[in-house]
C-alpha atoms as a PDB file:
ATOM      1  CA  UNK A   1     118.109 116.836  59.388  1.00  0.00           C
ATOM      2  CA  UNK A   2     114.280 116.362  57.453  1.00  0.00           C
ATOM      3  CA  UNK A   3     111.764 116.341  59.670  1.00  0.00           C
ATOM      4  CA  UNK A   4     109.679 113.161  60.202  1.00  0.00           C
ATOM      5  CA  UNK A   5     106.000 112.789  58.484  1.00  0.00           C
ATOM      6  CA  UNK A   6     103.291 112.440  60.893  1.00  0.00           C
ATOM      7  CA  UNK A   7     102.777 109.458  58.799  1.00  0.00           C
ATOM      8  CA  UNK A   8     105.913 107.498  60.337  1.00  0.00           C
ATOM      9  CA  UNK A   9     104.215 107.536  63.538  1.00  0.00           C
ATOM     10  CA  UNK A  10     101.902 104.721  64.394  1.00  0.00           C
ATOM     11  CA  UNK A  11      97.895 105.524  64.408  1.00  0.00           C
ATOM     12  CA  UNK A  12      96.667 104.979  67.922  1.00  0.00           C
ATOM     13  CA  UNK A  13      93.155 103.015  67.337  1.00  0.00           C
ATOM     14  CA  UNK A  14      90.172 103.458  69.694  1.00  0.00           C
ATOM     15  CA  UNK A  15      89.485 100.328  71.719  1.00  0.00           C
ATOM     16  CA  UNK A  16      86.138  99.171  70.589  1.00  0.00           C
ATOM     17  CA  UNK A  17      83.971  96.445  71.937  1.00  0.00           C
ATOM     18  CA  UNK A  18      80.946  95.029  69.964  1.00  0.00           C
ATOM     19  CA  UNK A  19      78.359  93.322  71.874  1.00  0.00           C
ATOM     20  CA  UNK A  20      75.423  91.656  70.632  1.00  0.00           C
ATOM     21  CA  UNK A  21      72.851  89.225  72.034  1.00  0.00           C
ATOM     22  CA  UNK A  22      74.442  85.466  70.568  1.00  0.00           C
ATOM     23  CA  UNK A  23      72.697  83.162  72.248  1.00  0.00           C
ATOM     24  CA  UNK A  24      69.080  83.485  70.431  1.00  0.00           C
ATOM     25  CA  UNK A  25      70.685  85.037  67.146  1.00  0.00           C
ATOM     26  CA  UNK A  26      70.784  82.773  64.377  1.00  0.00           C
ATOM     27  CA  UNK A  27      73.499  81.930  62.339  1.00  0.00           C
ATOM     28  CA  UNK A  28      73.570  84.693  59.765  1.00  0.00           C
ATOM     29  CA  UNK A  29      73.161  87.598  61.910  1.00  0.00           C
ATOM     30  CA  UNK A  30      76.382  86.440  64.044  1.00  0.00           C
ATOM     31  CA  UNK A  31      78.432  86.128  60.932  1.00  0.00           C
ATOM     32  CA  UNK A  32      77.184  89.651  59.672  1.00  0.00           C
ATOM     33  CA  UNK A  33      78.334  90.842  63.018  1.00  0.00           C
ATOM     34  CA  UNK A  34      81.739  89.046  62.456  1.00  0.00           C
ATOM     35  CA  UNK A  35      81.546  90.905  59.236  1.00  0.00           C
ATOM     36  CA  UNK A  36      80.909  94.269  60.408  1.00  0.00           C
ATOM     37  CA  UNK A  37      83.522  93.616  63.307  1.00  0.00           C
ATOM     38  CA  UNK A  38      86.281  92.805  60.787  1.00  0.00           C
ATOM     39  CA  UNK A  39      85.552  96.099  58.803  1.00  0.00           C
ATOM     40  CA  UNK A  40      85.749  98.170  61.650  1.00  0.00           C
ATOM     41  CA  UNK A  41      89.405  96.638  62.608  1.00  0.00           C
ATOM     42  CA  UNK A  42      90.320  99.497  59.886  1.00  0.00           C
ATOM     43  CA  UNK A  43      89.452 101.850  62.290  1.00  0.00           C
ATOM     44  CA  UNK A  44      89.012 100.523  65.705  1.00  0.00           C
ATOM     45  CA  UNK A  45      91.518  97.741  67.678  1.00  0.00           C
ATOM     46  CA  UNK A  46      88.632  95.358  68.476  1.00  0.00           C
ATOM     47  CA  UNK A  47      88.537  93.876  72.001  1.00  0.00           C
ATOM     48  CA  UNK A  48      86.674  90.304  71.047  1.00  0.00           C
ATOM     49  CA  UNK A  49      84.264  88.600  73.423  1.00  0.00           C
ATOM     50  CA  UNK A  50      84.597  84.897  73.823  1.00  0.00           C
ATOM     51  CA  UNK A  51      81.229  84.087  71.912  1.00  0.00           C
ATOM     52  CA  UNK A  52      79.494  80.562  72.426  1.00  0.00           C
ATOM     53  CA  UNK A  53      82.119  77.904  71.790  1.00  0.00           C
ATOM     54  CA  UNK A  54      84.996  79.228  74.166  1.00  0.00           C
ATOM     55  CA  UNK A  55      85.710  78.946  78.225  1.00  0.00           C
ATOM     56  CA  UNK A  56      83.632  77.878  80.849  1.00  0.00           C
ATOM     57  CA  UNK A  57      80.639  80.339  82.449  1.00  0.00           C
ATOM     58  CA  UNK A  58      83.189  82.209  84.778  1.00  0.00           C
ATOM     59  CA  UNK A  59      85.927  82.671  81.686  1.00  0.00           C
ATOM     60  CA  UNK A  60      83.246  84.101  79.684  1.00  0.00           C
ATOM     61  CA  UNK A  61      82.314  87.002  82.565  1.00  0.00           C
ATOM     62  CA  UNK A  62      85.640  87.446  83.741  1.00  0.00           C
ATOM     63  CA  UNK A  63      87.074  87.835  80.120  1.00  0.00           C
ATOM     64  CA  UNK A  64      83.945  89.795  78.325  1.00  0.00           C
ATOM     65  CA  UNK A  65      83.782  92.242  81.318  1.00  0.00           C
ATOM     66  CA  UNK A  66      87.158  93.154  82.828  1.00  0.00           C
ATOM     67  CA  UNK A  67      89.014  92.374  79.537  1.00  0.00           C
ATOM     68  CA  UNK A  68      86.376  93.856  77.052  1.00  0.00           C
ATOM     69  CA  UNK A  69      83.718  96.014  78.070  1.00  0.00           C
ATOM     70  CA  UNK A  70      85.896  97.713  80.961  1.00  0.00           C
ATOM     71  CA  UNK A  71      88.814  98.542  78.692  1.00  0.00           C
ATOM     72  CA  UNK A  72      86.951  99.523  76.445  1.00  0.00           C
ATOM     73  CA  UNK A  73      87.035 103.202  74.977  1.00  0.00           C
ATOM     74  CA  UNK A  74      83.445 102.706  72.809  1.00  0.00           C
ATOM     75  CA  UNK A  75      81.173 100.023  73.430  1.00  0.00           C
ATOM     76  CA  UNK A  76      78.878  99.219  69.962  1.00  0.00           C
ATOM     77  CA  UNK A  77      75.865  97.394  71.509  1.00  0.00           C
ATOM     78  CA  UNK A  78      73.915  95.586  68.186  1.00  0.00           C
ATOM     79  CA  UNK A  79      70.381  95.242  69.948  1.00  0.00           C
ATOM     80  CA  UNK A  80      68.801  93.315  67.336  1.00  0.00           C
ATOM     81  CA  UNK A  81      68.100  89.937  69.710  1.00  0.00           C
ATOM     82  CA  UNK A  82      66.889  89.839  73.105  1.00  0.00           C
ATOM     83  CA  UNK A  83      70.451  89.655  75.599  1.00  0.00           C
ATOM     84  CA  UNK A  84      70.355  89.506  79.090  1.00  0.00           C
ATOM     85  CA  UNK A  85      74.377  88.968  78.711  1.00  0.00           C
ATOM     86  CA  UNK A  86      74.185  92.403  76.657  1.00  0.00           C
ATOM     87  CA  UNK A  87      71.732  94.336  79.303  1.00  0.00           C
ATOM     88  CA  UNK A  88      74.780  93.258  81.704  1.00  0.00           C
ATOM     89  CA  UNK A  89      77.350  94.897  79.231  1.00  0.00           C
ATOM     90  CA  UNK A  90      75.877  97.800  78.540  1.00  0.00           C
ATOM     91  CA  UNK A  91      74.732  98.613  82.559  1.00  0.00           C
ATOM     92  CA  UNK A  92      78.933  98.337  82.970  1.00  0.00           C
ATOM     93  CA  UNK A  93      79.682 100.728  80.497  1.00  0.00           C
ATOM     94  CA  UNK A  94      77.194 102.887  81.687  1.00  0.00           C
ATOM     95  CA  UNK A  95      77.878 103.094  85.018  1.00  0.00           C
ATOM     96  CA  UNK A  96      81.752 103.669  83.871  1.00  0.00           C
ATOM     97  CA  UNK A  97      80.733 106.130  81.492  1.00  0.00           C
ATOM     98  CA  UNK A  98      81.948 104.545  78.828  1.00  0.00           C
ATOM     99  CA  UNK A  99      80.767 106.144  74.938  1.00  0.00           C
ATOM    100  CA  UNK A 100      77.864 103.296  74.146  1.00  0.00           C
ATOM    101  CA  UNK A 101      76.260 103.479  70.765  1.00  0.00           C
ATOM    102  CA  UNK A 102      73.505 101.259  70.278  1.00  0.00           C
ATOM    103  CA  UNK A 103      72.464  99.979  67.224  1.00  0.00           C
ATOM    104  CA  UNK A 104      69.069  98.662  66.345  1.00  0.00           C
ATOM    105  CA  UNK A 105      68.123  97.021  63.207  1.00  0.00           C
ATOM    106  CA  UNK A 106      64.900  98.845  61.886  1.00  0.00           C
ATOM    107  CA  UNK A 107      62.611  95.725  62.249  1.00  0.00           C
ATOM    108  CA  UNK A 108      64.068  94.732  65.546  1.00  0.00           C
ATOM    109  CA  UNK A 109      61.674  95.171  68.603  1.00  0.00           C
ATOM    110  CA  UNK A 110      63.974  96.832  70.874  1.00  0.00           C
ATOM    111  CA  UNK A 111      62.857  97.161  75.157  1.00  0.00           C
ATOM    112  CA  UNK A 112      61.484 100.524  75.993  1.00  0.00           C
ATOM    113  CA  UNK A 113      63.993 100.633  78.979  1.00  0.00           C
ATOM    114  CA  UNK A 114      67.302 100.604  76.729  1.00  0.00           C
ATOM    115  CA  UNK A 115      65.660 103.451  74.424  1.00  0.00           C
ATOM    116  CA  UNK A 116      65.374 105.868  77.623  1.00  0.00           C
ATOM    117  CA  UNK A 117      68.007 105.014  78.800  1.00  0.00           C
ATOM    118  CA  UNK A 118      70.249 106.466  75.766  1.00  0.00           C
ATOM    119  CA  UNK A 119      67.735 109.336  75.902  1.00  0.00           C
ATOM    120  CA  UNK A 120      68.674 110.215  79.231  1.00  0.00           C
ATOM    121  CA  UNK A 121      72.433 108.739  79.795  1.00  0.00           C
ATOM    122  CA  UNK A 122      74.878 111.509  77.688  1.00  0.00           C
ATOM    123  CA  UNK A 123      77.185 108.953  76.844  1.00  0.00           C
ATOM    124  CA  UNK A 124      75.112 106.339  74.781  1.00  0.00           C
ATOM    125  CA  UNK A 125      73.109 106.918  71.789  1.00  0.00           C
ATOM    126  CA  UNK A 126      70.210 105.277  69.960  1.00  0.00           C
ATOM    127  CA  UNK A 127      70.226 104.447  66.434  1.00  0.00           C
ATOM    128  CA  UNK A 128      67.877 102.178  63.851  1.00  0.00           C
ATOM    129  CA  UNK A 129      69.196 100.932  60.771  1.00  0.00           C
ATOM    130  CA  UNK A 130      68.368  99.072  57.662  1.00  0.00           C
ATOM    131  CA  UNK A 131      72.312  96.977  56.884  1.00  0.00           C
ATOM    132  CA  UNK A 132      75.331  96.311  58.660  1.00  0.00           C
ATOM    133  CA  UNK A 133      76.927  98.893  55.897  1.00  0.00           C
ATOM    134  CA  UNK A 134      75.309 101.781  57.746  1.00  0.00           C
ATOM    135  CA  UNK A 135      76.259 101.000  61.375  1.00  0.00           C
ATOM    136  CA  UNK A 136      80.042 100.715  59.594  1.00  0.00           C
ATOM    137  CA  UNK A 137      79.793 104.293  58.419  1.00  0.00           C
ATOM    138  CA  UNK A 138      78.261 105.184  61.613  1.00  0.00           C
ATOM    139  CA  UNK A 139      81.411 104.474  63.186  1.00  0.00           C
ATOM    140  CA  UNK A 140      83.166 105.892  60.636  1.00  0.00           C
ATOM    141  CA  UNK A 141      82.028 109.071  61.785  1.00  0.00           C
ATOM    142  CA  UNK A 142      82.477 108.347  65.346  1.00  0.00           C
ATOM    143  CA  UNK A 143      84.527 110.883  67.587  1.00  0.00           C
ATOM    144  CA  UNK A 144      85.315 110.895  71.451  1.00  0.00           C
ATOM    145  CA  UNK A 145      81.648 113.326  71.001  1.00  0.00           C
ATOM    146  CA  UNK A 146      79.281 110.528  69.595  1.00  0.00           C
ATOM    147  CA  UNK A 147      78.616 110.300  66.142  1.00  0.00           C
ATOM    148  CA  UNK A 148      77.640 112.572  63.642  1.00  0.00           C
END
């Protein structure tokens, strides 16, 4: 009997959450994000939050935070616009240790407190960029370790 190709099997996908500050962002930077989201559904099964049209108040919590950031097996924080909601997501994944990479766009004025804190936490990192392209192939490189 022929042995079976490792390709037969199934990939298992990371569970990935992407959290971003909506509520300030304009228009274009939340459909960039939908952009980058839907490239990274190569690679990642994508836990969605709710976002600003769906559920009352309590669905929102309930659903973004047990569903999303708690299942979560990397959280992709895109720190670009001021979030209390995304301070409250990240502080979860840190305190359950959860892999948090943190994206910054290069002209974004990012709080002092969430750069030490991926300088001291070892399970979030810190990163600037210049297009939605490069946080893609950041993840692209991601392992259970970080990214490379």
């Amino acid at each position: 009997m022929a042995r079976e190709s490792r390709s037969e099997y199934p990939m298992i996908k990371q569970k990935l959450y992407v959290g971003c500050g909506l509520t300030h962002a304009p228009k274009s930077f939340r459909e960039e994000v939908e952009g980058l989201k839907n490239t990274l559904r190569k690679k990642f099964e994508l836990l969605d939050f709710i976002g600003l049209d769906g559920g009352t108040a309590v669905e929102v919590y309930n659903y973004d935070i047990h569903e999303c950031v708690e299942k979560a097996e990397v959280l992709l924080a895109i720190a670009d616009y001021p979030s209390i909601g995304l301070g409250w997501e990240l502080a979860v994944a840190a305190e359950r240790n959860i892999p948090i990479i943190v994206a910054a766009h290069h002209k974004s004025k990012v709080t002092r407190l969430l750069i030490g804190a991926a300088e001291e936490l070892e399970n979030m990192q810190f990163f600037k960029y210049q297009t939605m392209q490069e946080v893609a192939e950041l993840l692209d490189s991601y392992s259970g370790e970080g990214v490379k």
